[in-house]
PDB file of N, CA and C in Angstrom:
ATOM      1  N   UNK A   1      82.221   9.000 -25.748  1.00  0.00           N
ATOM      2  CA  UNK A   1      83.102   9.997 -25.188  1.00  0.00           C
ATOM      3  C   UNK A   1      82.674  10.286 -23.752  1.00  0.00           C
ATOM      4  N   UNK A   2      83.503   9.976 -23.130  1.00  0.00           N
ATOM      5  CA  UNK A   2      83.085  10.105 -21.298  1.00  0.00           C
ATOM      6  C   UNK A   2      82.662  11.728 -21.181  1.00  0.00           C
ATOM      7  N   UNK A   3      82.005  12.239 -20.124  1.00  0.00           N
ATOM      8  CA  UNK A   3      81.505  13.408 -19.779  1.00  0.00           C
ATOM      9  C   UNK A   3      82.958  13.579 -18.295  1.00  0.00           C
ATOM     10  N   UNK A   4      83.421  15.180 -18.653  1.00  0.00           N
ATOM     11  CA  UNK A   4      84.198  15.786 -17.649  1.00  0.00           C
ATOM     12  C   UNK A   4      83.479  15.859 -16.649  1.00  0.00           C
ATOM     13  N   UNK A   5      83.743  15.164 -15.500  1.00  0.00           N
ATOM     14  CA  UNK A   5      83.449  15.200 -14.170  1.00  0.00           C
ATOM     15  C   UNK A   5      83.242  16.519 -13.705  1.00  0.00           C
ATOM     16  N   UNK A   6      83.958  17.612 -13.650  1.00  0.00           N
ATOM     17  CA  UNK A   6      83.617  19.201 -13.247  1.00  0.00           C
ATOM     18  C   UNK A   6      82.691  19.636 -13.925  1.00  0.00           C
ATOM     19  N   UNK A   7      81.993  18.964 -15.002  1.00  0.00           N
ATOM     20  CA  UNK A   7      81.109  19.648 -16.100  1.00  0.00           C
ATOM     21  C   UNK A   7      79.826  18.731 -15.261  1.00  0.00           C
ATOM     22  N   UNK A   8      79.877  17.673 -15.405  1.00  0.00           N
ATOM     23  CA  UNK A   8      78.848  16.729 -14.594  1.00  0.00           C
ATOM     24  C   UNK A   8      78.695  17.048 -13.158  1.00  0.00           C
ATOM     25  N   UNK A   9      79.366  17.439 -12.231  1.00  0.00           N
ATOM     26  CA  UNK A   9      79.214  17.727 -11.163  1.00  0.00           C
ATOM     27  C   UNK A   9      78.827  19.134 -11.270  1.00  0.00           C
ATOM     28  N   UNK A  10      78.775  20.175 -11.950  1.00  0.00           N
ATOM     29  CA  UNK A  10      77.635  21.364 -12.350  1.00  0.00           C
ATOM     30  C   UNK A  10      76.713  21.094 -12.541  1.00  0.00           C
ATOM     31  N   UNK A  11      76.430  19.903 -13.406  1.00  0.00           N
ATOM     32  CA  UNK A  11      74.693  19.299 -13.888  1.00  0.00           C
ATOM     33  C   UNK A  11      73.779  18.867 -12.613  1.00  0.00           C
ATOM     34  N   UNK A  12      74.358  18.320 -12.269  1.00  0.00           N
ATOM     35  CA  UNK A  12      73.856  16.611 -11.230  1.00  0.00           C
ATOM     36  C   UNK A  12      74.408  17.187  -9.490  1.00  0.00           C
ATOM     37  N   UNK A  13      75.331  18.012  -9.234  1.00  0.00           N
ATOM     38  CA  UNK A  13      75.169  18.706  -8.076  1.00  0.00           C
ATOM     39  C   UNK A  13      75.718  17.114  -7.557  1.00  0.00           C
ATOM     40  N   UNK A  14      75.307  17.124  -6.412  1.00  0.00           N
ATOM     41  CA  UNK A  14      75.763  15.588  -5.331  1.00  0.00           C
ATOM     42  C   UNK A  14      74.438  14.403  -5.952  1.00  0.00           C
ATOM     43  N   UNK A  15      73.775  14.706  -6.656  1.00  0.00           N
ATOM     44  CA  UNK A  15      72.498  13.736  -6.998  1.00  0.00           C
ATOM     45  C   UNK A  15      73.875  12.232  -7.379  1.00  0.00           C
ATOM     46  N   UNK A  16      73.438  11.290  -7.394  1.00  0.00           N
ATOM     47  CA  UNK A  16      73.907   9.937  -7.308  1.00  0.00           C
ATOM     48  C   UNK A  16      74.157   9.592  -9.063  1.00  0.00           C
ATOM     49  N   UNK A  17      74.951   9.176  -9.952  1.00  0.00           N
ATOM     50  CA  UNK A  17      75.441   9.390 -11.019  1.00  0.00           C
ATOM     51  C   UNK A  17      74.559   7.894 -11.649  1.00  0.00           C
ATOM     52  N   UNK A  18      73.696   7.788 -12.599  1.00  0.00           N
ATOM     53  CA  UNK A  18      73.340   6.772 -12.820  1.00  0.00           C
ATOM     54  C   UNK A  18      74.124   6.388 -13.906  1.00  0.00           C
ATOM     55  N   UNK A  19      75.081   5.068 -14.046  1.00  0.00           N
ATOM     56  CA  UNK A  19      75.619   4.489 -15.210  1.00  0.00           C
ATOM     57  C   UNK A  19      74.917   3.482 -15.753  1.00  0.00           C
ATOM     58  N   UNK A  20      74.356   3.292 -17.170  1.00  0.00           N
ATOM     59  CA  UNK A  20      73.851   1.904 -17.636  1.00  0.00           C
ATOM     60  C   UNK A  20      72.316   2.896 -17.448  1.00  0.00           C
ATOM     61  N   UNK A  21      71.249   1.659 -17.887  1.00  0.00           N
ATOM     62  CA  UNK A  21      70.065   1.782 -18.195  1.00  0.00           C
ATOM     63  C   UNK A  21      69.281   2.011 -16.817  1.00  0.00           C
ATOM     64  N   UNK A  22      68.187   3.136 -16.185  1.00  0.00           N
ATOM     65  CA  UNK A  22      67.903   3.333 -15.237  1.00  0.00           C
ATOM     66  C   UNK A  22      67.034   2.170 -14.985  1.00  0.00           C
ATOM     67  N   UNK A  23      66.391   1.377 -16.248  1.00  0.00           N
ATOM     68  CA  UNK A  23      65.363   0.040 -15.990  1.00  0.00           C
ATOM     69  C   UNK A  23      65.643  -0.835 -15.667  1.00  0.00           C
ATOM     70  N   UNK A  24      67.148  -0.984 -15.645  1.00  0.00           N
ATOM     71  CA  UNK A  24      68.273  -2.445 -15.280  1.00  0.00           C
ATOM     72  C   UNK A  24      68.010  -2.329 -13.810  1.00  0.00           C
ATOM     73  N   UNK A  25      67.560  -0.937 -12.855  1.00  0.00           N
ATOM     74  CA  UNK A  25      67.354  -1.371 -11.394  1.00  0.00           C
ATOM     75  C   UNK A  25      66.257  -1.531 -10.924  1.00  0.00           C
ATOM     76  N   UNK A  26      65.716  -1.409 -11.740  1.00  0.00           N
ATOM     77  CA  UNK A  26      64.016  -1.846 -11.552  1.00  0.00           C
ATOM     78  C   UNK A  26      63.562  -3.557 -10.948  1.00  0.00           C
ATOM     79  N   UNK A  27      63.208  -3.798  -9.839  1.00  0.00           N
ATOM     80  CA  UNK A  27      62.514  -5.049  -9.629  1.00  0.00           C
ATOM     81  C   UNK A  27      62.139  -5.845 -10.739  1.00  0.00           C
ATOM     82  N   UNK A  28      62.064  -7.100 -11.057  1.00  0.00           N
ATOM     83  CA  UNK A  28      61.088  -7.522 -12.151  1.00  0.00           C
ATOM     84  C   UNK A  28      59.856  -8.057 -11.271  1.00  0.00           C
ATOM     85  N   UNK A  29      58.910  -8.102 -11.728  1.00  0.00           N
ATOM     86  CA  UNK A  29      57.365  -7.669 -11.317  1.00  0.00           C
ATOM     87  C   UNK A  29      56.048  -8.155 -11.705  1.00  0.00           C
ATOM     88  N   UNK A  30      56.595  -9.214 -12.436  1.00  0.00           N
ATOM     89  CA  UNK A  30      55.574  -9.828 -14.105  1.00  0.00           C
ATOM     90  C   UNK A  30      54.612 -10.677 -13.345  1.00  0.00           C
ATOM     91  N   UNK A  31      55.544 -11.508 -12.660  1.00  0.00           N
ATOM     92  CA  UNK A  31      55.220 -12.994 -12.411  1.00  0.00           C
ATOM     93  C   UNK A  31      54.233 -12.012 -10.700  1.00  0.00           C
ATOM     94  N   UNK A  32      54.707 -11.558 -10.150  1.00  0.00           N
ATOM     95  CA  UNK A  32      53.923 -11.342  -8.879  1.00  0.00           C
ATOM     96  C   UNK A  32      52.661 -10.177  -9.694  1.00  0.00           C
ATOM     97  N   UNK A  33      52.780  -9.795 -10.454  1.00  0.00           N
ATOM     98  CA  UNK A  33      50.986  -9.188 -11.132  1.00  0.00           C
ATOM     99  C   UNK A  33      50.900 -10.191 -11.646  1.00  0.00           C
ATOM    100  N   UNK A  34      51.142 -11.346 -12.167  1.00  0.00           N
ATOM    101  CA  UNK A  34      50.250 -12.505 -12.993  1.00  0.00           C
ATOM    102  C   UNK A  34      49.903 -13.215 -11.547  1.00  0.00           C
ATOM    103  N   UNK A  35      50.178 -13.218 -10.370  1.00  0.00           N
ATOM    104  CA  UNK A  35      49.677 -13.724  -9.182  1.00  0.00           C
ATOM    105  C   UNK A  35      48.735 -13.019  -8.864  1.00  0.00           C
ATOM    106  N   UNK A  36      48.094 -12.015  -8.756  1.00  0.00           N
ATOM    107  CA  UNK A  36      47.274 -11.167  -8.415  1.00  0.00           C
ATOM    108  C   UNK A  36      46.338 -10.845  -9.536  1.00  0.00           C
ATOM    109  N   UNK A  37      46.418 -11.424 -10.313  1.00  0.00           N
ATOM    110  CA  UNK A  37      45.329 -11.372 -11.306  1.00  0.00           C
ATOM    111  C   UNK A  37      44.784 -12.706 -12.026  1.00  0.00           C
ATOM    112  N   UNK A  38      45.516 -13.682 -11.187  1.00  0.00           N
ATOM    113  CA  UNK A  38      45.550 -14.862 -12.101  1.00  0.00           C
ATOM    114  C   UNK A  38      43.880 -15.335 -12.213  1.00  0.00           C
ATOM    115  N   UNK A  39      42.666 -14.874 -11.774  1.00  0.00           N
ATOM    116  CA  UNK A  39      41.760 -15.472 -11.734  1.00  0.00           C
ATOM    117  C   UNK A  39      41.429 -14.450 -13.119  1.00  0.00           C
ATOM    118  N   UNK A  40      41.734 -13.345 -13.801  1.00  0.00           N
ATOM    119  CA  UNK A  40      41.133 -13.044 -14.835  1.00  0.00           C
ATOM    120  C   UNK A  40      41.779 -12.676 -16.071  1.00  0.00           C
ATOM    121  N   UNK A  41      43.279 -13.258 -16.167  1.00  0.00           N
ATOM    122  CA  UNK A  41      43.620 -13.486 -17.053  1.00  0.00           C
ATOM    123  C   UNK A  41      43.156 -14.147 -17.805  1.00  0.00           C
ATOM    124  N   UNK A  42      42.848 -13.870 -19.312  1.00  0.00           N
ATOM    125  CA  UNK A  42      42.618 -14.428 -20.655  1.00  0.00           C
ATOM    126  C   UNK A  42      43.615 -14.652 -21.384  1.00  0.00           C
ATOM    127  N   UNK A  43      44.004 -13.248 -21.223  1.00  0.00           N
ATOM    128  CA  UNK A  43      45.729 -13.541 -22.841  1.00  0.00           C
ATOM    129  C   UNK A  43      46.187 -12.574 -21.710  1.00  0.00           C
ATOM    130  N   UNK A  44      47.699 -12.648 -22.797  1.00  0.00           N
ATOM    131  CA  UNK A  44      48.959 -12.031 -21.854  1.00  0.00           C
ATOM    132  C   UNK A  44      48.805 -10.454 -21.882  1.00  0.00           C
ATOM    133  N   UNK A  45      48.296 -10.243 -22.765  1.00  0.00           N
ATOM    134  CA  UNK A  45      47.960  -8.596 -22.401  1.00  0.00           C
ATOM    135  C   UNK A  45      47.544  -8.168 -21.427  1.00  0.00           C
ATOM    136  N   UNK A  46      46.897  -8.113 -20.726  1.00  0.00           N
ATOM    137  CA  UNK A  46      45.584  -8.607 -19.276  1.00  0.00           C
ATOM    138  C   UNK A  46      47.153  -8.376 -18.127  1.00  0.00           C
ATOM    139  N   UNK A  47      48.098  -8.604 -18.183  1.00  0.00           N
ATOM    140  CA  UNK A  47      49.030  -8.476 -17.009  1.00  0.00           C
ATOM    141  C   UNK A  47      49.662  -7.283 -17.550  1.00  0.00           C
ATOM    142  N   UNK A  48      49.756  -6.854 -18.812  1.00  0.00           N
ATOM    143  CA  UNK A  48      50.518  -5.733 -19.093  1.00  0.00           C
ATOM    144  C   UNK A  48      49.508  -4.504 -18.774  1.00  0.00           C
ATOM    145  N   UNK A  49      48.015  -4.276 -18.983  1.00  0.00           N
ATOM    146  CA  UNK A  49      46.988  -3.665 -18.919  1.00  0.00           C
ATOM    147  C   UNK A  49      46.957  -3.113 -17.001  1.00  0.00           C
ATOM    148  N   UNK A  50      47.017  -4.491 -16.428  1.00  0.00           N
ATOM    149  CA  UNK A  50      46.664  -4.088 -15.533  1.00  0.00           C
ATOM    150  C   UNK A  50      48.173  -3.437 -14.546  1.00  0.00           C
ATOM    151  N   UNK A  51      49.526  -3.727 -15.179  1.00  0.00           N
ATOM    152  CA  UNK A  51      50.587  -3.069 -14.600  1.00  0.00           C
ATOM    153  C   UNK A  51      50.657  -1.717 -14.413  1.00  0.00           C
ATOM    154  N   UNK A  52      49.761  -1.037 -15.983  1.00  0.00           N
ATOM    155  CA  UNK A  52      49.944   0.209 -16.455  1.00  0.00           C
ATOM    156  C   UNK A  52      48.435   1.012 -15.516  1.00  0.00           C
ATOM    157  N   UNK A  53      47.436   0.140 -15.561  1.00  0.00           N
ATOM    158  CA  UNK A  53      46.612   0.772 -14.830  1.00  0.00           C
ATOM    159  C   UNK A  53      45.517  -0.413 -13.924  1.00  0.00           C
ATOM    160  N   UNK A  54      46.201  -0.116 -12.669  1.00  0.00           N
ATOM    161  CA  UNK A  54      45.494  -0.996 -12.020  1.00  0.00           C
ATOM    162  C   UNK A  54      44.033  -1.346 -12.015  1.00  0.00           C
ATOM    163  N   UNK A  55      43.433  -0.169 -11.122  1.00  0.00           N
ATOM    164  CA  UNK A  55      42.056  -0.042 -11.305  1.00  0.00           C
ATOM    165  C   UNK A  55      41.160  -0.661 -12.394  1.00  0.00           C
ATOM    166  N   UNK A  56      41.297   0.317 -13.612  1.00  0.00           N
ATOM    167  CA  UNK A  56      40.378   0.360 -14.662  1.00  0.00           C
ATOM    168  C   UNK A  56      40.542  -0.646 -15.262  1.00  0.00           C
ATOM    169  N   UNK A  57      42.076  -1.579 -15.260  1.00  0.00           N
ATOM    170  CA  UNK A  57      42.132  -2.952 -15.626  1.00  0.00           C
ATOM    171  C   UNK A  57      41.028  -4.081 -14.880  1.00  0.00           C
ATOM    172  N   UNK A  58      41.176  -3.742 -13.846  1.00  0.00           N
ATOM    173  CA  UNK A  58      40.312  -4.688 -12.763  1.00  0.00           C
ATOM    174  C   UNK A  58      38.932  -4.543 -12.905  1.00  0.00           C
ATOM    175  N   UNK A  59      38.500  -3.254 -13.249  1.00  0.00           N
ATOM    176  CA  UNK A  59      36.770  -3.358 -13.891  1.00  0.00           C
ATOM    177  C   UNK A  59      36.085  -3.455 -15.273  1.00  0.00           C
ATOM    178  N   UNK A  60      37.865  -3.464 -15.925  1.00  0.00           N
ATOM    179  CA  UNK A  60      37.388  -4.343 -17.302  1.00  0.00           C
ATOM    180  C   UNK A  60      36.971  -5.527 -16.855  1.00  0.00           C
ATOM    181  N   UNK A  61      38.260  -6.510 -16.612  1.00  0.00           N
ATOM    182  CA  UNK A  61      37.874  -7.721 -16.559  1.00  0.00           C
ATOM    183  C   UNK A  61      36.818  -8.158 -16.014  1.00  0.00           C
ATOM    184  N   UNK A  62      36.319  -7.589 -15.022  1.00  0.00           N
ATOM    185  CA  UNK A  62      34.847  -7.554 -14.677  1.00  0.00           C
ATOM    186  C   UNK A  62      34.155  -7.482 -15.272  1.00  0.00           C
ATOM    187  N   UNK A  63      34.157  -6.467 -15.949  1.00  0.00           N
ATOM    188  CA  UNK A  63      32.738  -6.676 -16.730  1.00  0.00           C
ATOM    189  C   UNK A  63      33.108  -7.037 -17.934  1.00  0.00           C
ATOM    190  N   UNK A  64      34.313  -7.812 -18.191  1.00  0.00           N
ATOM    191  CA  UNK A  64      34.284  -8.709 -19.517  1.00  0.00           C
ATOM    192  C   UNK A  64      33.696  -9.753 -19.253  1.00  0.00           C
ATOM    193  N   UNK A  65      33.876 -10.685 -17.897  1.00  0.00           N
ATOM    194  CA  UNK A  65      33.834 -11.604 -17.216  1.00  0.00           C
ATOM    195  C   UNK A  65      32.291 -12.001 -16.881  1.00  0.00           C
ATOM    196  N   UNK A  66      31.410 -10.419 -16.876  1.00  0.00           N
ATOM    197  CA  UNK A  66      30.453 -10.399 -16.737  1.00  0.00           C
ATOM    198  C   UNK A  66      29.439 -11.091 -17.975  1.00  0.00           C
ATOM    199  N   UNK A  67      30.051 -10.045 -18.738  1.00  0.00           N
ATOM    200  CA  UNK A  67      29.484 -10.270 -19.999  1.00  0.00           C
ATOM    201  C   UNK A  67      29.477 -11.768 -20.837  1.00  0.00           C
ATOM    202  N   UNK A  68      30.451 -12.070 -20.737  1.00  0.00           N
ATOM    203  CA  UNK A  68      30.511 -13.385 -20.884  1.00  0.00           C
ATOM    204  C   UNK A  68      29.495 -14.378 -20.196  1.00  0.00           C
ATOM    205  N   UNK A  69      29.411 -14.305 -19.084  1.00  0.00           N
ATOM    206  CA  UNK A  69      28.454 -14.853 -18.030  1.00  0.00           C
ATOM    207  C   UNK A  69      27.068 -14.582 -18.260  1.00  0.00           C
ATOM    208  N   UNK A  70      26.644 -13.235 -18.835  1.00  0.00           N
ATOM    209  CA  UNK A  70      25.602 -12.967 -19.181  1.00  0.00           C
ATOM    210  C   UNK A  70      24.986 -12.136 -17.292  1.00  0.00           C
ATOM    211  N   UNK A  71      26.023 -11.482 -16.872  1.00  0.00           N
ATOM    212  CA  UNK A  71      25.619 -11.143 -15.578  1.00  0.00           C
ATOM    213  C   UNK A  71      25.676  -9.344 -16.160  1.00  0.00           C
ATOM    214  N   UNK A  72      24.321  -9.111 -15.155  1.00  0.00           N
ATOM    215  CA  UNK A  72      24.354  -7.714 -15.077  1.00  0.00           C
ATOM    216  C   UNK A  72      25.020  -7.155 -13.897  1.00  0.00           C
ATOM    217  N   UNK A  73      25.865  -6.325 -13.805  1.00  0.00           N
ATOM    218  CA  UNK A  73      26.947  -5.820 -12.935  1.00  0.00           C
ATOM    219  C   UNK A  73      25.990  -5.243 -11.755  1.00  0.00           C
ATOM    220  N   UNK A  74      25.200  -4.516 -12.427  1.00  0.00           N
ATOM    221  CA  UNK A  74      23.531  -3.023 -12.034  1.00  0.00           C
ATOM    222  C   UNK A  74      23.454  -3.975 -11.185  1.00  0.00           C
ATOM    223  N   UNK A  75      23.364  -5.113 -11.086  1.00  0.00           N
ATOM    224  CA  UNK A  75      22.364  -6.009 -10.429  1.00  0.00           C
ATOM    225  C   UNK A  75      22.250  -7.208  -9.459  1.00  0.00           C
ATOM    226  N   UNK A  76      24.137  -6.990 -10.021  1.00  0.00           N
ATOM    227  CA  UNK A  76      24.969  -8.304  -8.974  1.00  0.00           C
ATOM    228  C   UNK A  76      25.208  -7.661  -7.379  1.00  0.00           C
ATOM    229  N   UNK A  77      24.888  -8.862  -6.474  1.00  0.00           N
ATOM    230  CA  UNK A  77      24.963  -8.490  -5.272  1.00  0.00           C
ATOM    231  C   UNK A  77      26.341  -8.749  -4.997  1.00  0.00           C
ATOM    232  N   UNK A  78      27.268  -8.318  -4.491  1.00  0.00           N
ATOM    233  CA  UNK A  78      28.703  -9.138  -4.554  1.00  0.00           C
ATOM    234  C   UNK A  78      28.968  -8.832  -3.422  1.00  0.00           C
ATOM    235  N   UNK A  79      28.315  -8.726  -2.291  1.00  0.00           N
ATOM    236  CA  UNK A  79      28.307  -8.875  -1.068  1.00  0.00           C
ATOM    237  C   UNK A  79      28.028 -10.573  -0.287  1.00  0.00           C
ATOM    238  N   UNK A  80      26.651 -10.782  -0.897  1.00  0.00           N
ATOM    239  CA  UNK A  80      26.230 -11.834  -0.674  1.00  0.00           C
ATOM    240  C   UNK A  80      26.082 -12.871  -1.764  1.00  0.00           C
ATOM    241  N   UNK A  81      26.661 -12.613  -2.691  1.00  0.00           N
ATOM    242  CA  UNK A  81      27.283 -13.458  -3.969  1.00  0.00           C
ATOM    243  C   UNK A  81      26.112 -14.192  -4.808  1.00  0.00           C
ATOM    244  N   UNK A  82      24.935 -13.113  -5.129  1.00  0.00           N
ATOM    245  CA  UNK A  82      23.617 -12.848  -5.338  1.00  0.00           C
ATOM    246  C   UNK A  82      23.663 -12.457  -6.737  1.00  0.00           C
ATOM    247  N   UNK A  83      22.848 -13.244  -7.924  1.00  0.00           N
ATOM    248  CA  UNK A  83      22.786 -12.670  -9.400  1.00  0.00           C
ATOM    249  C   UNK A  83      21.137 -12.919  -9.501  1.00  0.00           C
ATOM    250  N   UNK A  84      20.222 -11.978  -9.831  1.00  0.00           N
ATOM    251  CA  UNK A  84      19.009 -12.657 -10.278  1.00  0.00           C
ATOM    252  C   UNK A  84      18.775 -13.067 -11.470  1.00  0.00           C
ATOM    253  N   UNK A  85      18.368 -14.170 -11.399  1.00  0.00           N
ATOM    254  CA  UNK A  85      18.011 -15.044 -12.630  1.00  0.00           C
ATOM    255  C   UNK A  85      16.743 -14.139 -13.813  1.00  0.00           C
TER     256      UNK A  85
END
């Protein structure tokens, strides 16, 4: 059932009338964060993780990456690309 325009123009004032799904104008975005993360992707979750939160995504994988490696983070120089043995 359509909404009366004089009733909608009380709601919404001059604001811009959105028809259809507000996510349909959304950029898609997937493929350029799987570019920017592509060195620590594991599984596909890892691009959804880090969409929702950049940061704290990025120092997981770190120190998943670490861990795996058997690197202590405390201890890595990552200036001068320094791990002590």
């Amino acid at each position: 059932m359509p909404i009366d325009p004089a009733f909608q123009k009380k709601i919404c004032g001059d604001m811009e009338i959105i028809h259809g799904r507000p996510a349909d104008r959304l950029e898609p975005e997937l493929d350029k964060l799987r570019g920017e993360i592509a060195e620590w992707i594991e599984q596909e979750e890892d691009v959804l993780s880090y969409a929702q939160f950049p940061k704290v995504a990025l120092d997981f994988f770190e120190k998943r990456r670490n861990a795996k490696a058997g690197i202590n983070g405390c201890l890595l120089d990552k200036e001068n690309k320094i791990h002590p043995v």
